[in-house]
C-alpha atoms as a PDB file:
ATOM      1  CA  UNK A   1       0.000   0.000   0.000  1.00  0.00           C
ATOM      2  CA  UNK A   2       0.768   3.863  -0.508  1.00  0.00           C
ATOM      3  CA  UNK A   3       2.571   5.476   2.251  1.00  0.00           C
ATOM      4  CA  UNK A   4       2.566   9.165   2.796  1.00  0.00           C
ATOM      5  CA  UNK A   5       5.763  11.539   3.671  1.00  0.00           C
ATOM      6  CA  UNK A   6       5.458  10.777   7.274  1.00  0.00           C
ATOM      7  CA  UNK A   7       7.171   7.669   7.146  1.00  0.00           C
ATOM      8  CA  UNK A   8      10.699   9.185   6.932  1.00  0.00           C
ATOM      9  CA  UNK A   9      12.881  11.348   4.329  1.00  0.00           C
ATOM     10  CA  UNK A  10      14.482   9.608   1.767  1.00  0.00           C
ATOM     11  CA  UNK A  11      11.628   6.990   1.687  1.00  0.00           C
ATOM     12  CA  UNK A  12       9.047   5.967  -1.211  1.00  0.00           C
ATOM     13  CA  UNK A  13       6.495   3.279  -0.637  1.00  0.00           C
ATOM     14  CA  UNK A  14       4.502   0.867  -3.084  1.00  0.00           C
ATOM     15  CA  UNK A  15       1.965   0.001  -4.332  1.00  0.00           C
ATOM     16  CA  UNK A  16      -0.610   2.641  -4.645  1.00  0.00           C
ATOM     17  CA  UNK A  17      -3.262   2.818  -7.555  1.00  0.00           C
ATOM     18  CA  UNK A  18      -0.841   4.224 -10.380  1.00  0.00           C
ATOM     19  CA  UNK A  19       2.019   2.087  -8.883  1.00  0.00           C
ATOM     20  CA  UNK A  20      -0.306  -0.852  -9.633  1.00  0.00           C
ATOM     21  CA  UNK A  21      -1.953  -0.256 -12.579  1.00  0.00           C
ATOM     22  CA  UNK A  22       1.750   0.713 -14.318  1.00  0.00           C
ATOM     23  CA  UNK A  23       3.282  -3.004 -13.071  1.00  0.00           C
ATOM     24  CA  UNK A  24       0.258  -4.813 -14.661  1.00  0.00           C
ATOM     25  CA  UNK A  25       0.316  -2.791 -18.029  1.00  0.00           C
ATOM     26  CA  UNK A  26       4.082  -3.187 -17.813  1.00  0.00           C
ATOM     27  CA  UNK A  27       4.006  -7.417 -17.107  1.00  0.00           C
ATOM     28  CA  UNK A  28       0.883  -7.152 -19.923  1.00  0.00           C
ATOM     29  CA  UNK A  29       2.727  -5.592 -22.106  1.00  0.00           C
ATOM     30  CA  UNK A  30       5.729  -7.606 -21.819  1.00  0.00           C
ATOM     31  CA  UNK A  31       3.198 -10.422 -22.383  1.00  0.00           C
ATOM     32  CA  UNK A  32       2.476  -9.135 -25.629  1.00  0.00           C
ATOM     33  CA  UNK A  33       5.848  -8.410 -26.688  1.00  0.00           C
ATOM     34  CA  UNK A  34       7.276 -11.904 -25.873  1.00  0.00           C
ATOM     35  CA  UNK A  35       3.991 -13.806 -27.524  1.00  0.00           C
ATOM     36  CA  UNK A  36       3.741 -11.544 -30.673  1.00  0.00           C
ATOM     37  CA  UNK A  37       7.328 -10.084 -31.273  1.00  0.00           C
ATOM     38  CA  UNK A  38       8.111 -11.943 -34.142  1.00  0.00           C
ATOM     39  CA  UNK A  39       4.720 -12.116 -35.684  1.00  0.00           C
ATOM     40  CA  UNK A  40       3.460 -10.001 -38.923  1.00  0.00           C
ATOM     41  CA  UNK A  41       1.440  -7.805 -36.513  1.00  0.00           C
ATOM     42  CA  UNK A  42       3.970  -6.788 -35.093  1.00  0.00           C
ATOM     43  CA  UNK A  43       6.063  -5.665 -37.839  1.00  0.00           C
ATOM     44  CA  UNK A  44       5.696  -2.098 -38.286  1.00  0.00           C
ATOM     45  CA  UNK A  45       7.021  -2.109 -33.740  1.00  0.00           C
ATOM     46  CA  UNK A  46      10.024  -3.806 -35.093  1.00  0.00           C
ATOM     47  CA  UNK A  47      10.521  -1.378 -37.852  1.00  0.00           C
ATOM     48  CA  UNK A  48      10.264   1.530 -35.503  1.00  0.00           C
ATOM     49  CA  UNK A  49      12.883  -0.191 -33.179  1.00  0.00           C
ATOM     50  CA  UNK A  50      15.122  -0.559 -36.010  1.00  0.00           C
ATOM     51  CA  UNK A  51      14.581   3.149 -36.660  1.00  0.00           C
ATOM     52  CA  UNK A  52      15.501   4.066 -32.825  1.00  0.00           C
ATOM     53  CA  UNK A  53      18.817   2.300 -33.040  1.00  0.00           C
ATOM     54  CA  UNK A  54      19.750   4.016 -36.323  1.00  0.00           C
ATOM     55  CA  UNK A  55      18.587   6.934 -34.624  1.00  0.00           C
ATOM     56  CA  UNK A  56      20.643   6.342 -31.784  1.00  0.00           C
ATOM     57  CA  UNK A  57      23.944   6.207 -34.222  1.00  0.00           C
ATOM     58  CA  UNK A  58      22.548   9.177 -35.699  1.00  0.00           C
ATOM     59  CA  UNK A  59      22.763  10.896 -32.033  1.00  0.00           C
ATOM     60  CA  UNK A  60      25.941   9.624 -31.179  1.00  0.00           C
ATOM     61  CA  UNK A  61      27.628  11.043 -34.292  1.00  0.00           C
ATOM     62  CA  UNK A  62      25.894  14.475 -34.063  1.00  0.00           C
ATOM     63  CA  UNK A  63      27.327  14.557 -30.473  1.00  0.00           C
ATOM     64  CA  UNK A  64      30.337  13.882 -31.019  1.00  0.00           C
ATOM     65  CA  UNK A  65      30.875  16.778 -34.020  1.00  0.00           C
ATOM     66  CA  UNK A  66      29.974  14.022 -37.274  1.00  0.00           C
ATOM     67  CA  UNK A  67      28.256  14.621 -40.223  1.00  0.00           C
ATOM     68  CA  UNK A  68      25.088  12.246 -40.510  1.00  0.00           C
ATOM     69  CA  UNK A  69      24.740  11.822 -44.643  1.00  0.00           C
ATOM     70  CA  UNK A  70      21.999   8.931 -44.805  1.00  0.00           C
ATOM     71  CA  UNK A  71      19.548   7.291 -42.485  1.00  0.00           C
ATOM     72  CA  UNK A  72      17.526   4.008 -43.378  1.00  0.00           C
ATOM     73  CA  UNK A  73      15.383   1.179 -42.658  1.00  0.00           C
ATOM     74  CA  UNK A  74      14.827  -1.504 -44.830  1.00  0.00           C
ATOM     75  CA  UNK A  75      11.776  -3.707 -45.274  1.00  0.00           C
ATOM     76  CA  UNK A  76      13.787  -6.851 -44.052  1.00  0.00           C
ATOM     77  CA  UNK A  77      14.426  -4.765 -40.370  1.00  0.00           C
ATOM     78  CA  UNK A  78      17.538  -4.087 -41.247  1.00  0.00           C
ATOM     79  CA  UNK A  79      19.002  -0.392 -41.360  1.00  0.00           C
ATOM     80  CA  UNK A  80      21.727   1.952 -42.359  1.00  0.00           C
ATOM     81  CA  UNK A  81      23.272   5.056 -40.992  1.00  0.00           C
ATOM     82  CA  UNK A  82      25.856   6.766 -43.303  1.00  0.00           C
ATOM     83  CA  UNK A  83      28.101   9.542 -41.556  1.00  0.00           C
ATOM     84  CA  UNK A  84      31.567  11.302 -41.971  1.00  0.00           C
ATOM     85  CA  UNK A  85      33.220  11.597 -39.155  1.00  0.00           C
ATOM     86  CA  UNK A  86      32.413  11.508 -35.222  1.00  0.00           C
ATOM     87  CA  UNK A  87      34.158   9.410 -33.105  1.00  0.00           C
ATOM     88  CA  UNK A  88      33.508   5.858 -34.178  1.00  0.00           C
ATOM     89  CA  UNK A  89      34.147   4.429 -30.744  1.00  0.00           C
ATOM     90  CA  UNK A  90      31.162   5.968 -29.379  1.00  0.00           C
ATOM     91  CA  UNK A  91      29.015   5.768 -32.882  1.00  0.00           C
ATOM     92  CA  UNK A  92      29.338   1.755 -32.910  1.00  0.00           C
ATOM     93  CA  UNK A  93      27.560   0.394 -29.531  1.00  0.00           C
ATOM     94  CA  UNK A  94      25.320   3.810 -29.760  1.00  0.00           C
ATOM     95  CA  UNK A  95      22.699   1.717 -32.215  1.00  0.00           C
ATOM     96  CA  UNK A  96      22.390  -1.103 -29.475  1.00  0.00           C
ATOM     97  CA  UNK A  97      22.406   0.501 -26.522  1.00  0.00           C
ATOM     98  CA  UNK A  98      21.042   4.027 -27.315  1.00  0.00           C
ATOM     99  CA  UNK A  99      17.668   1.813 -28.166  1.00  0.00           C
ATOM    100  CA  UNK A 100      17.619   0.513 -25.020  1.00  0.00           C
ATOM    101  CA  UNK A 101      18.452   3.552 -23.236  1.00  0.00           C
ATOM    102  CA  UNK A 102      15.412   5.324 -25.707  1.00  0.00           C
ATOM    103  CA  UNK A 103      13.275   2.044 -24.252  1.00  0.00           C
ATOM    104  CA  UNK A 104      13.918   2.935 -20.767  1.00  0.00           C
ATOM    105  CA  UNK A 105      13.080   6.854 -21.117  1.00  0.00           C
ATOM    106  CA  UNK A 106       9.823   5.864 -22.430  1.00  0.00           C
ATOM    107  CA  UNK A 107       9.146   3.723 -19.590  1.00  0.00           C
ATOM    108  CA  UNK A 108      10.336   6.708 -17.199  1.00  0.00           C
ATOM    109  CA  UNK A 109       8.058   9.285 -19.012  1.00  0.00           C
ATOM    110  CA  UNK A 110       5.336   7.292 -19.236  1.00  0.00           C
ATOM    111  CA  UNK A 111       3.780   7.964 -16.042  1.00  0.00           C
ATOM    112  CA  UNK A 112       2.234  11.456 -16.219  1.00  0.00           C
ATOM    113  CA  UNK A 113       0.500  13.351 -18.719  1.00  0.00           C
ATOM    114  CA  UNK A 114       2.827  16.577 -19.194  1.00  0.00           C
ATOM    115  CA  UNK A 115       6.004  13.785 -18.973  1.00  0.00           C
ATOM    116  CA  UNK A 116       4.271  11.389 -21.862  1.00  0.00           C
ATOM    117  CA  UNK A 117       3.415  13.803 -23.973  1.00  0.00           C
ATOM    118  CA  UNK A 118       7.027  15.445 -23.944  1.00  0.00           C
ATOM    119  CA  UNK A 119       8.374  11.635 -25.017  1.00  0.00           C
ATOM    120  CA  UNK A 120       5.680  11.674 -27.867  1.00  0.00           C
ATOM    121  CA  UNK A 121       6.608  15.310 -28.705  1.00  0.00           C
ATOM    122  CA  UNK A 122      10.262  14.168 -29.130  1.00  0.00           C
ATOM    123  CA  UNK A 123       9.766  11.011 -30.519  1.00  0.00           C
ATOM    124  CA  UNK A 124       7.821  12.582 -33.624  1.00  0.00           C
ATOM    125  CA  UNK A 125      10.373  15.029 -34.130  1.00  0.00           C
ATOM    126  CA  UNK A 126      12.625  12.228 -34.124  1.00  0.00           C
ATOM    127  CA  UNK A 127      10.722  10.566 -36.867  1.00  0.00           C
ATOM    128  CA  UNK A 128      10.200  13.953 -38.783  1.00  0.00           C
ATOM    129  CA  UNK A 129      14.004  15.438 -38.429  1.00  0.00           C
ATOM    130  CA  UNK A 130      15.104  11.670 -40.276  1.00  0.00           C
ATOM    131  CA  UNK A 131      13.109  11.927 -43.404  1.00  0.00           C
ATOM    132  CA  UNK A 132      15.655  15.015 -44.043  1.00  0.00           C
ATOM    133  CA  UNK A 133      18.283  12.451 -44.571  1.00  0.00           C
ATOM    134  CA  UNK A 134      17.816  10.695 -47.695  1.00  0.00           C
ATOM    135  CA  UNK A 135      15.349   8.476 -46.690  1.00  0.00           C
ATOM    136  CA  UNK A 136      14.519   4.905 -48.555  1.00  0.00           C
ATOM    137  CA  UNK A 137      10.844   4.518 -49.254  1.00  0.00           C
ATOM    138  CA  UNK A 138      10.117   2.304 -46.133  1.00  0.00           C
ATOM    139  CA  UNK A 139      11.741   4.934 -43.596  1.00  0.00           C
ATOM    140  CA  UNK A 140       9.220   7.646 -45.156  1.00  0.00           C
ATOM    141  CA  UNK A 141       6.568   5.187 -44.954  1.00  0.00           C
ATOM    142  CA  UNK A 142       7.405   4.122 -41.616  1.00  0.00           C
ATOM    143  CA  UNK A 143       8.175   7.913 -40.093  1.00  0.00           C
ATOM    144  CA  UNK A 144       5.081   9.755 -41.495  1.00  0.00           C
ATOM    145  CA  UNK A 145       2.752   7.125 -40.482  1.00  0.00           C
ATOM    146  CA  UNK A 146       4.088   6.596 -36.792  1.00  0.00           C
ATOM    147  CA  UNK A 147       4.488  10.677 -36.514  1.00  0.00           C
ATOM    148  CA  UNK A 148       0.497  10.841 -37.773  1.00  0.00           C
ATOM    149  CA  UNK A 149      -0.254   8.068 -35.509  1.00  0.00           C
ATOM    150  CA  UNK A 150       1.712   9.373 -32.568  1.00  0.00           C
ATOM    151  CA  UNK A 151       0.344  13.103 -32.861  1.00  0.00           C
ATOM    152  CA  UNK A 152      -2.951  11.613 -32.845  1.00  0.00           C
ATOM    153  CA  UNK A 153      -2.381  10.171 -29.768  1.00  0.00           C
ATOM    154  CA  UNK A 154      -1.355  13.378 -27.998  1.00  0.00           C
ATOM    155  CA  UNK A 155      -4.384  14.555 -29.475  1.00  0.00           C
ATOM    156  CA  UNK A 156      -7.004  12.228 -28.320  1.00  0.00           C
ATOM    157  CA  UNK A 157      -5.407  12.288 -24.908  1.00  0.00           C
ATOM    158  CA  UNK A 158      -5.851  16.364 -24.343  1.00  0.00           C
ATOM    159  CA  UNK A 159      -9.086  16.534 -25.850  1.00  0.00           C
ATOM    160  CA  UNK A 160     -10.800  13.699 -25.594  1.00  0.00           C
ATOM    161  CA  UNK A 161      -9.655  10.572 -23.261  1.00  0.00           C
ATOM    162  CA  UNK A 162      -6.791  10.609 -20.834  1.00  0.00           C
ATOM    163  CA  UNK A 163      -4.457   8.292 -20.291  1.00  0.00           C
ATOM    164  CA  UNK A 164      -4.545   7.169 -23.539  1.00  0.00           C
ATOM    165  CA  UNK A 165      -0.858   8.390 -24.273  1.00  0.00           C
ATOM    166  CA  UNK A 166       0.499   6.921 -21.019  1.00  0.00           C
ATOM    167  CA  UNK A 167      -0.328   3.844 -22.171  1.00  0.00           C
ATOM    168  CA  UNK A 168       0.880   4.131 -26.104  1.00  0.00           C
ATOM    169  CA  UNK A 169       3.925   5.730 -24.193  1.00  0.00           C
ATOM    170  CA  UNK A 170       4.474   2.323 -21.703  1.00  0.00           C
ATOM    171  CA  UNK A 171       4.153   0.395 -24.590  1.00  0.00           C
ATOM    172  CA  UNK A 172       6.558   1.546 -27.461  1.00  0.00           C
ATOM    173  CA  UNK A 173       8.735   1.769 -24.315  1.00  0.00           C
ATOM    174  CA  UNK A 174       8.169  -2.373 -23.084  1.00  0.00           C
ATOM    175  CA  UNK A 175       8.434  -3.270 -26.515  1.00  0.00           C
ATOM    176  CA  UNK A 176      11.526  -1.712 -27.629  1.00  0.00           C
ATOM    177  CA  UNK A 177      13.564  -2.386 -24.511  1.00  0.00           C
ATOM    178  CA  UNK A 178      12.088  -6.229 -25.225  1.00  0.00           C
ATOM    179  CA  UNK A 179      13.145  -6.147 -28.854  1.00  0.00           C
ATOM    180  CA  UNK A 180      16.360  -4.463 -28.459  1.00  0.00           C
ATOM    181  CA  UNK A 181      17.363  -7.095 -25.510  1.00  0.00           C
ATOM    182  CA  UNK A 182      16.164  -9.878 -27.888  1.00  0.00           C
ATOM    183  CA  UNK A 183      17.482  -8.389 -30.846  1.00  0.00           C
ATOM    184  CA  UNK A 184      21.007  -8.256 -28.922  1.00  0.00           C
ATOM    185  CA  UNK A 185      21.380 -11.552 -27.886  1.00  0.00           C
ATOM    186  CA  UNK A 186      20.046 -12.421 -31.132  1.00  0.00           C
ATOM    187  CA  UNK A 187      22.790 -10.950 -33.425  1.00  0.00           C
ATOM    188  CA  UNK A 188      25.908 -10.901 -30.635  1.00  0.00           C
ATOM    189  CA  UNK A 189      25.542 -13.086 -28.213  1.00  0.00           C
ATOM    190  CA  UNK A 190      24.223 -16.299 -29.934  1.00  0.00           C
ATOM    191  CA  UNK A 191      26.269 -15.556 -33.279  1.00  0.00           C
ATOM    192  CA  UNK A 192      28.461 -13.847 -34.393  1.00  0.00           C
ATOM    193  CA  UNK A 193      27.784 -11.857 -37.483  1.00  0.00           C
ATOM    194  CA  UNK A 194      30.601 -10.302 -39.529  1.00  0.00           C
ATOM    195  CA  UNK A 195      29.645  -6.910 -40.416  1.00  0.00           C
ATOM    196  CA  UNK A 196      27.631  -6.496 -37.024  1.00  0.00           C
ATOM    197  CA  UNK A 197      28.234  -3.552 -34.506  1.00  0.00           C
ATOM    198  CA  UNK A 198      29.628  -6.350 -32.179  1.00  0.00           C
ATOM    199  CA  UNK A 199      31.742  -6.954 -34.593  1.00  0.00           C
ATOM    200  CA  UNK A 200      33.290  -3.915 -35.546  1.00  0.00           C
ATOM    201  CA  UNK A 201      33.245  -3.054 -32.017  1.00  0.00           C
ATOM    202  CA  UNK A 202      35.334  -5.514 -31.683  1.00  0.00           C
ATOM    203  CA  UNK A 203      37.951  -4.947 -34.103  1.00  0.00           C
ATOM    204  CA  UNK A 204      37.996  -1.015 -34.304  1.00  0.00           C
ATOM    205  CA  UNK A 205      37.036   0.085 -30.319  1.00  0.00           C
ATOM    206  CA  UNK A 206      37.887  -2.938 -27.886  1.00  0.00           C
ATOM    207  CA  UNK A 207      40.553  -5.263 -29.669  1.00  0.00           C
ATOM    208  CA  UNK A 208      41.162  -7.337 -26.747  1.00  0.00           C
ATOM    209  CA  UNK A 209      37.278  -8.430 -26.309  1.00  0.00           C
ATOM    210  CA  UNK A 210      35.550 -10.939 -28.909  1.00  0.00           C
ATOM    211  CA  UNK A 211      32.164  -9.862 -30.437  1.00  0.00           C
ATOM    212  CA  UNK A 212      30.381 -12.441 -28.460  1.00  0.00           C
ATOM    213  CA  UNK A 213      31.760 -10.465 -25.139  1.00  0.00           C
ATOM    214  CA  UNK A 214      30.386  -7.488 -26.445  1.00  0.00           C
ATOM    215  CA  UNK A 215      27.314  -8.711 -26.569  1.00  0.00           C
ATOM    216  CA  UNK A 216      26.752 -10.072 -23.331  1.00  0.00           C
ATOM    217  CA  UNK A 217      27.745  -6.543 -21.813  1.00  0.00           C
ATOM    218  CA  UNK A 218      25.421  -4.842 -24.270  1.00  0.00           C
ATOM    219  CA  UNK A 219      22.915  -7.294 -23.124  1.00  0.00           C
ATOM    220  CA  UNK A 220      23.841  -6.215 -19.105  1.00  0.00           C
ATOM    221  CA  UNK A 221      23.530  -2.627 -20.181  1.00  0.00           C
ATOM    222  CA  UNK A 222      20.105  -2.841 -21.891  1.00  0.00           C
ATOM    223  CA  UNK A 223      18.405  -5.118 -18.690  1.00  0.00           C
ATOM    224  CA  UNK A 224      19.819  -2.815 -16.485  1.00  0.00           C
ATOM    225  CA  UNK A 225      18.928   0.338 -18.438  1.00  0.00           C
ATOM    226  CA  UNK A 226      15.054  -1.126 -18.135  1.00  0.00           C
ATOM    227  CA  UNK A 227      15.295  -2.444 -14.260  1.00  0.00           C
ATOM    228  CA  UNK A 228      16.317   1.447 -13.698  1.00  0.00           C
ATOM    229  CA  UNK A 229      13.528   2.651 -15.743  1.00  0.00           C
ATOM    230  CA  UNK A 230      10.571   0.315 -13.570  1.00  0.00           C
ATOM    231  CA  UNK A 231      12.629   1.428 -11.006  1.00  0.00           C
ATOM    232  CA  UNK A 232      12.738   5.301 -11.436  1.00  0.00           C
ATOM    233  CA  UNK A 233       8.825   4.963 -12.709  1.00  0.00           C
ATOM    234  CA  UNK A 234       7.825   3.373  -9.349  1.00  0.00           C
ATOM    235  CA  UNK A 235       9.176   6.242  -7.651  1.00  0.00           C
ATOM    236  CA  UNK A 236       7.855   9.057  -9.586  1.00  0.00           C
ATOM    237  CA  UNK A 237       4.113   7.523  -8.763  1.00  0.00           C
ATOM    238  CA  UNK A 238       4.544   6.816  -5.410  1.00  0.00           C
ATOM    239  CA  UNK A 239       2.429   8.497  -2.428  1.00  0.00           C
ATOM    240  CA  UNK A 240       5.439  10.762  -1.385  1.00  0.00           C
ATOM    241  CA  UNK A 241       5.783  12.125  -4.855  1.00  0.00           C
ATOM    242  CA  UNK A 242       1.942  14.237  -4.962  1.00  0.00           C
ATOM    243  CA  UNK A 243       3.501  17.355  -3.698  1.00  0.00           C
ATOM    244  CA  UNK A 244       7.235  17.098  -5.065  1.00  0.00           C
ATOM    245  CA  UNK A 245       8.663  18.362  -8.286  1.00  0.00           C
ATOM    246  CA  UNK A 246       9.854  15.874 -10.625  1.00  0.00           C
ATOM    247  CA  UNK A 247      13.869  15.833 -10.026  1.00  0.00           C
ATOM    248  CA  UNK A 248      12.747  15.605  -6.179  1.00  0.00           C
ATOM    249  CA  UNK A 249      10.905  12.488  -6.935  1.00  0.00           C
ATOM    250  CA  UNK A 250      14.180  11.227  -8.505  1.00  0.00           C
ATOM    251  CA  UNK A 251      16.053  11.796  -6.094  1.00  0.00           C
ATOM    252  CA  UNK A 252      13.313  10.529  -3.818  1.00  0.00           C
ATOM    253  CA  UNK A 253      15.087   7.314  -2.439  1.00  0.00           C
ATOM    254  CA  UNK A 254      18.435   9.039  -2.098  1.00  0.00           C
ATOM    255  CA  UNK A 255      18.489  11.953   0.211  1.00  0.00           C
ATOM    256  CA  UNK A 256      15.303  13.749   0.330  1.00  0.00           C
ATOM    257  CA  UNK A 257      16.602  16.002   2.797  1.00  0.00           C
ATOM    258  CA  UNK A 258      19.190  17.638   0.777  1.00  0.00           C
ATOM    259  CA  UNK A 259      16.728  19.047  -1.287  1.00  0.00           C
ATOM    260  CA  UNK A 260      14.869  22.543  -1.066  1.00  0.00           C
ATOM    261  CA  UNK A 261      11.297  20.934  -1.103  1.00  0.00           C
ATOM    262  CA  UNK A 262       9.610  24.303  -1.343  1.00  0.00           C
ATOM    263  CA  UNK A 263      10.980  24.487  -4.715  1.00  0.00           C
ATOM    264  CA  UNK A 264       8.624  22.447  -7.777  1.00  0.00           C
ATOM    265  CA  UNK A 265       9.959  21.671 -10.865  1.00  0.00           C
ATOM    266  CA  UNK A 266       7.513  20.000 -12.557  1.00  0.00           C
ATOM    267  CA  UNK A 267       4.106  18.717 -11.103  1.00  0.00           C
ATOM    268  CA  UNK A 268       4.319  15.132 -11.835  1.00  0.00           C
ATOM    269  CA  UNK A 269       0.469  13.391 -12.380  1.00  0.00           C
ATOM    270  CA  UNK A 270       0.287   9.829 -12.623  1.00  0.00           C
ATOM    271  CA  UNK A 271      -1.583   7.416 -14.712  1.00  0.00           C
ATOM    272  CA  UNK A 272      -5.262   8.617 -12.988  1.00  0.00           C
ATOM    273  CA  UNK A 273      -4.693  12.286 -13.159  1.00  0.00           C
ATOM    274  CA  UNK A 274      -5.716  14.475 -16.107  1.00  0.00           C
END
């Protein structure tokens, strides 16, 4: 059950009514993911994870002063990202683990209204900013119907039903945190692909480590990149979070104390509050 601030600084307590209904979406949509991953359905979510982790390269190169020429996905969920230069150590494992990193934010912002509709806001931006990067003809299929679909959302959820976008938000993030993880062991862990990130990872960044190795810490990264994000979701819900501001809540199980409480950030409302 919900506790309230009274129980001690530096404390959060589970499971209220948000706290609950976000674990049973979350297991539910895991569920899905797992039974219907690899199934036709499901295609166009693979696509869009695909997408993410050429995004992610994308990112990685921009941030570290490259010049992104080309970015995109191909009907067979595969994908490309052409760039001149950047710093390739840093570029390579972005694709793997910047998808699960993207997969856990979702899962973090998924929570409130204000927070969920910033991660659609961004994530159709996302889709919009690629097509100006010479774009095959499944990437612009793929990006204007997910940024149509995903405004949509936003839409229907301000004027119409709330928490509609919560739960579109939860579940792009469950599914591409699933699909990255699978998708990780998949191509570096149970084989070894030449050609692969793990691959060049291994033969351009870390020498002395064999793709397979790679793989298995990639693999660490993304699980613990999505325990973190449950984790950091559970908090931001919880009873002791009402009247805090969001990088309060964060910081919720630290040290509350060493925060100026009479200073909000950002009124956080969970999955019940419009």
């Amino acid at each position: 059950m919900g506790g309230n601030s009274e129980n001690g600084a530096g404390q959060w307590s589970c499971c209220n009514d948000e706290q609950t209904l976000f674990i049973v979406l979350y297991i539910a949509f895991v569920a899905v993911t797992l039974a219907l991953g690899s199934s036709l359905i499901m295609k166009p979510m693979r696509l869009i994870t695909t997408f993410l982790h050429e995004m992610s390269h994308a990112i990685a190169c921009w941030m570290t002063g490259g010049d992104v020429k080309q970015l995109q996905v191909y009907e067979n969920e595969g994908g490309v990202t052409r760039y001149i230069g950047g710093s390739r150590c840093l570029i390579i494992p972005a694709g793997y683990i910047g998808a699960s990193f993207l997969g856990m934010i979702f899962v973090i912002l998924s929570g409130g209204r204000k927070t969920s509709t910033f991660a659609a806001s961004m994530f159709t931006f996302s889709l919009l900013l690629a097509l100006c990067y010479s774009p095959n003809q499944t990437m612009v299929t793929l990006c204007s119907s997910y940024a149509f679909l995903t405004l949509s959302f936003i839409f229907v959820d301000w004027f119409y039903y709330t928490p509609i976008l919560q739960f579109v938000i939860l579940f792009y993030g469950v599914f591409v945190s699933m699909h990255a993880i699978v998708d990780i062991y998949d191509d570096t862990v149970r084989r070894s692909v030449e050609g692969s990130d793990a691959y060049a990872c291994s033969h351009e960044v870390c020498t002395c480590c064999a793709p397979r190795c790679i793989g298995i810490q990639w693999a660490l990264v993304a699980v613990i990149f999505q325990l973190f994000g449950i984790w950091i979701a559970l908090v931001e819900m919880c009873d002791q979070c009402q009247d805090l501001g969001w990088f309060e809540c964060i910081h919720l199980s630290v040290d509350l104390e060493s925060f100026d409480l009479e200073k909000r950030n950002w009124d956080f409302g969970g999955f019940w509050e419009p």
